[in-house]
Structure formats: structure tokens, C-alpha cells
Protein backbone atom coordinates (compact mmCIF):
# COMPACT_ATOMS: atom_id res chain seq x y z
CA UNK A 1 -162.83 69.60 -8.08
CA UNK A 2 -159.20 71.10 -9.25
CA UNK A 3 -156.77 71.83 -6.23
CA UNK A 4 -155.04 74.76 -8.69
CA UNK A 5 -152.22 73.98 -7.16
CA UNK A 6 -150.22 76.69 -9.85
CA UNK A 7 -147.86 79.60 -9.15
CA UNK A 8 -150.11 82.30 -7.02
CA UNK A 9 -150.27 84.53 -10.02
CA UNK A 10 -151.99 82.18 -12.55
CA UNK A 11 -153.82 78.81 -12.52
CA UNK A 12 -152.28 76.45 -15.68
CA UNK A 13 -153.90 73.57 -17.55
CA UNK A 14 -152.33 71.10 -19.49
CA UNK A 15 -153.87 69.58 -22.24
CA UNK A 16 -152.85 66.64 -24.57
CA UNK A 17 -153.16 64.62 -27.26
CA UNK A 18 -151.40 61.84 -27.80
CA UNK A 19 -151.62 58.19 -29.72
CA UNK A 20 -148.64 56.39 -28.83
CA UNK A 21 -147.74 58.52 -25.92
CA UNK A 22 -144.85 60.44 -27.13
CA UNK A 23 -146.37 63.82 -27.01
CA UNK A 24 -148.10 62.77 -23.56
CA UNK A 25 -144.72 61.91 -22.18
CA UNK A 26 -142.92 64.94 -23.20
CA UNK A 27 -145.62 67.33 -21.86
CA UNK A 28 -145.36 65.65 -18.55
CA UNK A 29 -141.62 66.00 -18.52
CA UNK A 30 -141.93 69.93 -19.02
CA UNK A 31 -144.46 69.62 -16.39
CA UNK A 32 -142.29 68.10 -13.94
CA UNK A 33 -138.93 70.34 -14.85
CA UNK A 34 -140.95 73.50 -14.41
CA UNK A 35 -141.91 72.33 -10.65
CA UNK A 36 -138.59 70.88 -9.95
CA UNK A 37 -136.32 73.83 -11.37
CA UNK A 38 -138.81 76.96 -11.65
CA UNK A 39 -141.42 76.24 -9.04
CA UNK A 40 -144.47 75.65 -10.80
CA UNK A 41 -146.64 73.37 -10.55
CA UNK A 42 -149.90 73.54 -12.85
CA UNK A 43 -153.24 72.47 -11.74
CA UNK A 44 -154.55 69.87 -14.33
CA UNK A 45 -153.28 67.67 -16.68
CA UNK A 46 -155.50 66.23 -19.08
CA UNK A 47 -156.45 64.54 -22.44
CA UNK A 48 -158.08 66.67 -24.84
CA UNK A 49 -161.15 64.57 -24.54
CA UNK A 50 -161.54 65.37 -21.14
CA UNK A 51 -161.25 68.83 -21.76
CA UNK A 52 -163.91 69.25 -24.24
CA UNK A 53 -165.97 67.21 -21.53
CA UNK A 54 -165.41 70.41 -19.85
CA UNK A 55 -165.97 73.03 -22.41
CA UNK A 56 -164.03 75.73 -23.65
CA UNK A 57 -165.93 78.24 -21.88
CA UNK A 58 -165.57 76.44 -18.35
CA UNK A 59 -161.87 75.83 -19.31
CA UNK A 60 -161.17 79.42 -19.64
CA UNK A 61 -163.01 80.34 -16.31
CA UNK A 62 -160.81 77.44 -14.04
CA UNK A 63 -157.51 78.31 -16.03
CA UNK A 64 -155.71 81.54 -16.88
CA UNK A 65 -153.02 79.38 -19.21
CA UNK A 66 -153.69 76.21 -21.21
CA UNK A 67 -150.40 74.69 -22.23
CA UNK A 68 -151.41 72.19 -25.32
CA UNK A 69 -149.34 69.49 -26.35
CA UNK A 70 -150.32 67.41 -29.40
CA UNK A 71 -149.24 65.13 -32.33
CA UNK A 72 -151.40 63.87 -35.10
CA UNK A 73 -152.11 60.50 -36.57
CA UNK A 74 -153.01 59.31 -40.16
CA UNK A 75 -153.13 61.90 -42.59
CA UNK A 76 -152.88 64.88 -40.12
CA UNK A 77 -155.92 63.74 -37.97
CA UNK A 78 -156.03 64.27 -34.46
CA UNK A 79 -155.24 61.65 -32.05
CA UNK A 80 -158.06 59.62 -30.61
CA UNK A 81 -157.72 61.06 -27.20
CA UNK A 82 -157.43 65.05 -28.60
CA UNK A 83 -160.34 64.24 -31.50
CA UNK A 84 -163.02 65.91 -28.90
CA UNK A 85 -161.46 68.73 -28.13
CA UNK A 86 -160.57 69.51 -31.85
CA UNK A 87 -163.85 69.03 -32.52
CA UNK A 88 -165.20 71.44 -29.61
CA UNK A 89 -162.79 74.40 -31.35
CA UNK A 90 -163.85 73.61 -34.73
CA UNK A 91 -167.88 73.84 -33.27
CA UNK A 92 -167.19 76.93 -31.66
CA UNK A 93 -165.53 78.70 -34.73
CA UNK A 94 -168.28 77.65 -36.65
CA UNK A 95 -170.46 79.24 -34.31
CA UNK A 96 -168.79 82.23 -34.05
CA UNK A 97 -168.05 82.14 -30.51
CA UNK A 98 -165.14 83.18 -28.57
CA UNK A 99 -164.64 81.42 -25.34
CA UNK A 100 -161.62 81.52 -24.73
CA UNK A 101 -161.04 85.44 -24.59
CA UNK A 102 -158.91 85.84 -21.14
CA UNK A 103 -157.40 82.96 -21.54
CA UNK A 104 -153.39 82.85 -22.65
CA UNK A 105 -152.30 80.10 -24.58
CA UNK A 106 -149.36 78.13 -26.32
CA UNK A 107 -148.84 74.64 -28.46
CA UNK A 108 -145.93 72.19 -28.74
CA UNK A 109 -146.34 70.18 -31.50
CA UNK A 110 -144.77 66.42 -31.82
CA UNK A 111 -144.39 64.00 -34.64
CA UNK A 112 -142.39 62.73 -37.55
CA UNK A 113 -141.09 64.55 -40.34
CA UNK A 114 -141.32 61.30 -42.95
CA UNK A 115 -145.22 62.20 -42.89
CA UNK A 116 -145.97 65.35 -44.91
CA UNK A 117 -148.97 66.15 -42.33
CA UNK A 118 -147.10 65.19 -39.09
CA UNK A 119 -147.69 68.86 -37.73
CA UNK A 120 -151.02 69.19 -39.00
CA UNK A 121 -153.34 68.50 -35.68
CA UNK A 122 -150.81 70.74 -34.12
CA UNK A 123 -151.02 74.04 -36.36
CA UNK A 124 -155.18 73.25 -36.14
CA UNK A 125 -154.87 73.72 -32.77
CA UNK A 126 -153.29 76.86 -32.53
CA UNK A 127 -154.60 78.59 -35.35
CA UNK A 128 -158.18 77.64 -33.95
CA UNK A 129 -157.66 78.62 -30.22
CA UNK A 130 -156.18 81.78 -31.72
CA UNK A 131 -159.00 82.42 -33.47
CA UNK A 132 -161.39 82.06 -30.26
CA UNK A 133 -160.16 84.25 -28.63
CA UNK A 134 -156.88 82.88 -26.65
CA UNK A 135 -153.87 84.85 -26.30
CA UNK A 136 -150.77 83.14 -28.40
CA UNK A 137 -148.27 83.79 -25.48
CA UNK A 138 -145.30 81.94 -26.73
CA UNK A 139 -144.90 80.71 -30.33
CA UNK A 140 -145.64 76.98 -31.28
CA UNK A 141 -142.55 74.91 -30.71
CA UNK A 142 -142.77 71.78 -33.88
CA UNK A 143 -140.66 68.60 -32.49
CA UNK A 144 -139.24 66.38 -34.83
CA UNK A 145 -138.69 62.77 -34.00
CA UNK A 146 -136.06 62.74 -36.37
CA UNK A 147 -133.75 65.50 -35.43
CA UNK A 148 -133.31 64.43 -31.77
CA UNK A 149 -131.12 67.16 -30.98
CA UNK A 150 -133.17 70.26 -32.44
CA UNK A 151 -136.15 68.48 -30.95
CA UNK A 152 -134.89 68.58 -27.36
CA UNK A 153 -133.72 72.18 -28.18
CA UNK A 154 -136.93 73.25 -29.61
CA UNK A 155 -138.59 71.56 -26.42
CA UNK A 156 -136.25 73.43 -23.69
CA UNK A 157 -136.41 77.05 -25.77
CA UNK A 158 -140.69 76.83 -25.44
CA UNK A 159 -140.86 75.75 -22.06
CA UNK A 160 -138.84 78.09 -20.79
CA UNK A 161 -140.66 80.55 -22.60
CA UNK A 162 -143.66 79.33 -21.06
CA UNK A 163 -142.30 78.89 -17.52
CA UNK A 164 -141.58 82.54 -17.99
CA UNK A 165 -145.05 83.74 -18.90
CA UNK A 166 -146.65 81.70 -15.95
CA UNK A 167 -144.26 83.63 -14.27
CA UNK A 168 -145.25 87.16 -15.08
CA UNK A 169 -148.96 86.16 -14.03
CA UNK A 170 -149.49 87.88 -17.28
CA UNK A 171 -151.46 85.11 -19.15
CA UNK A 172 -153.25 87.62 -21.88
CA UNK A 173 -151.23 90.02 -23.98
CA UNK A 174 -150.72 91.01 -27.81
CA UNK A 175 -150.16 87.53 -29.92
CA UNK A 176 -146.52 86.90 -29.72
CA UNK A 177 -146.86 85.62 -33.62
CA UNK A 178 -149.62 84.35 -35.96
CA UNK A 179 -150.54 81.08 -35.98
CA UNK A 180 -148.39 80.30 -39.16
CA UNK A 181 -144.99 80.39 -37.30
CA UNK A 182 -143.09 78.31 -37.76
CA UNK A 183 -145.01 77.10 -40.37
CA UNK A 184 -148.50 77.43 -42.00
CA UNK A 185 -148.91 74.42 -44.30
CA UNK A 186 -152.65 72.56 -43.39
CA UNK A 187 -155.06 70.01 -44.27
CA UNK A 188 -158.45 71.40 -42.81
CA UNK A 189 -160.44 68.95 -40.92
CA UNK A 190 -163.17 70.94 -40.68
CA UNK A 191 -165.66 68.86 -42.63
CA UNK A 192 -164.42 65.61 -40.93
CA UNK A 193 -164.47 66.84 -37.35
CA UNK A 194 -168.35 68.04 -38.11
CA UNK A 195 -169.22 65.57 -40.22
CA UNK A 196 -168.13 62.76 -36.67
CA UNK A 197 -169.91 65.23 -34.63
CA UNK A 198 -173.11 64.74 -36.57
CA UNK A 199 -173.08 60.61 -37.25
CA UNK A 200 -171.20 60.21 -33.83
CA UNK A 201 -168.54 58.23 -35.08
CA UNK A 202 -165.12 58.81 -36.56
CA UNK A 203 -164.50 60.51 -40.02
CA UNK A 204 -165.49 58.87 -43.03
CA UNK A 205 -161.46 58.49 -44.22
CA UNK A 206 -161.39 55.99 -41.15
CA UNK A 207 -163.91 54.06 -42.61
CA UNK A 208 -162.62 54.01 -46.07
CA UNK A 209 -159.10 53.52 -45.08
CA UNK A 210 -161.00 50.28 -43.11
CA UNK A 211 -162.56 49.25 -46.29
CA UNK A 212 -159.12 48.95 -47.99
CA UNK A 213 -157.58 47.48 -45.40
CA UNK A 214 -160.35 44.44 -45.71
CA UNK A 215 -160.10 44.26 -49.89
CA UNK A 216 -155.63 44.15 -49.74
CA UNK A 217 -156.21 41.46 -46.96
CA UNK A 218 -158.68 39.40 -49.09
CA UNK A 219 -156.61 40.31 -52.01
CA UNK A 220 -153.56 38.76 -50.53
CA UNK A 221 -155.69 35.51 -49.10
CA UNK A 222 -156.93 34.49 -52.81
CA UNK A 223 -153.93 35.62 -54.74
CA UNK A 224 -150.53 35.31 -52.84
């Protein structure tokens, strides 16, 4: 059971993905800072897999606000702990289904600019829960490893606008922005996400990437 131990106006959920625990760490620092300095303290924090465990529907009767923090890994793929839930929004688009309407909503995205797709999982994320029916409270904050600096300012500038919205106790309202602020550039992972779903394992890139992996290695034994 969930103590929802959040503000008295609205119950919040954080959700994350994360592979080497940057984006895991940072969400849990805006966690703590907004019960240390604004008085809130959410009610769940949580992988992504554990929150498609839940289901979207059951997430958006427990929680009036899901705060979701992710990076992505490889070529814009989710991380292994967030590849459930992506899946979950990608199943329920497909479907048709909005179950997330009365829900608000926001994403902070993490990862490194030398990777063309390092906000990819990210912008998924929010353009998907937008597009089930989640209210885009605060616009999607993209952290750069890079720029230190503009990361930690991007970080402070959408937390505080999140603190504020858990705040008002207002979690659904008119989308703040579209889903391609700051940026809309993708690599759709539709077919991947459905195509794990259906063989239970992970996409076939993984397996091909494997497969390379193998023939450089062997490649390197007989000819080095």
C-alpha cells in the first residue's frame, strides 16, 4: 500500500528511468529539495518498470501528478529499468486508450549531448503521455551532461515549476506547451517496443548489436 504522504492538495509519483543512475540520482535530489525547502513530500518513487507493473490506469487513480525523470541508452532506447513502462504507453496509444486523463504530468530529461539521440527516450515519453491523456503541466526540462552549468539551471527552473504546480493542487489544466518544446527531433521505437512485447525479449537492434560485438571480437582474436 502507498502512505501518499504528498502536500494535502495532490498525491505525486515519481517515476524513473535510469541506466547508470544519473537520471535516478537527480530525480531524488529534486525530491528531497522540494521536502526540505517547499514542503513536499511525494508519495512514491519508482522505476518505470514498476510502474507499468501497476498500469497506467491504476497510476492515474493513486496519483494526481507523475513527475518522470528519464535518460536513454544506445541509440535513443529506453533504459532497462524504464523499457516497461515505455512499452505500456506505446500499447496503450496503439490501442487508442487514454488512461491517463486526470492525471497532470511533466518530464526531465538527462543525457549526453555527444549522442545525437541522447534525448530521445525522454521526448517519447512526453509526447506519448501527452497523447493519453495527461496534462503537460510544466514543459520538459533536457539536461546536458556536458553543459554542467545550464544543466543545473535547467534542473532548478523545472522543479520549481513543478514544486509550484503541486502547490496549486491544480494537477490538470490546458498543456503548458506541445510535446516538441524544447525540441522535437525522434527516433520512434514503436516497432521495437511492440515487437519485445510480442517475443518477450529485448529489441532485435540488441541482438544484432550482440552479433557484432561477437564477429569484431573473433575478428580481433584471428587477426590482431
Amino acid at each position: 500500500s502507498y502512505s501518499h504522504l504528498a502536500s494535502a492538495t495532490m498525491k505525486v509519483a515519481v517515476i524513473y528511468g535510469s541506466e547508470s543512475g544519473t537520471a535516478e540520482r537527480g530525480i531524488r535530489t529534486i525530491a528531497k529539495g522540494w521536502k526540505e525547502s517547499k514542503g513536499i513530500e511525494v508519495s512514491s518513487i519508482m522505476e518505470g518498470a514498476d510502474a507499468a507493473r501497476i498500469g497506467l490506469a491504476s497510476l492515474a487513480e493513486q496519483y494526481d501528478f507523475l513527475a518522470v525523470a528519464t535518460s536513454s541508452n544506445g541509440e535513443g532506447d529506453p533504459p532497462f529499468n524504464f523499457h516497461p513502462f515505455l512499452k505500456a504507453l506505446y500499447e496503450a496509444d496503439d490501442a487508442g486508450d487514454k488512461p491517463l486523463t486526470g492525471c497532470g504530468f511533466a518530464v526531465l530529461g538527462f543525457g549526453c549531448s555527444h549522442f545525437d539521440t541522447f534525448q530521445n527516450c525522454p521526448r517519447l515519453t512526453d509526447k506519448l503521455l501527452g497523447q493519453l491523456g495527461a496534462s503537460r503541466r510544466v514543459k520538459r526540462a533536457e539536461v546536458d551532461e556536458i553543459e554542467e552549468e545550464a544543466g543545473d539551471a535547467s534542473k532548478k527552473t523545472w522543479s520549481d515549476s513543478v514544486a509550484q504546480v503541486i502547490k496549486s493542487g491544480k494537477a490538470v489544466a490546458a498543456n503548458v506547451c506541445d510535446w516538441t518544446q524544447p525540441a522535437d527531433t525522434i527516433l520512434d521505437k514503436h516497432d521495437e517496443m511492440l515487437v519485445a512485447a510480442a517475443t518477450g525479449g529485448p529489441p532485435p537492434v540488441l541482438f544484432i548489436g550482440a552479433a557484432l560485438a561477437v564477429v569484431a571480437a573473433v575478428y580481433f582474436v584471428k587477426f590482431a
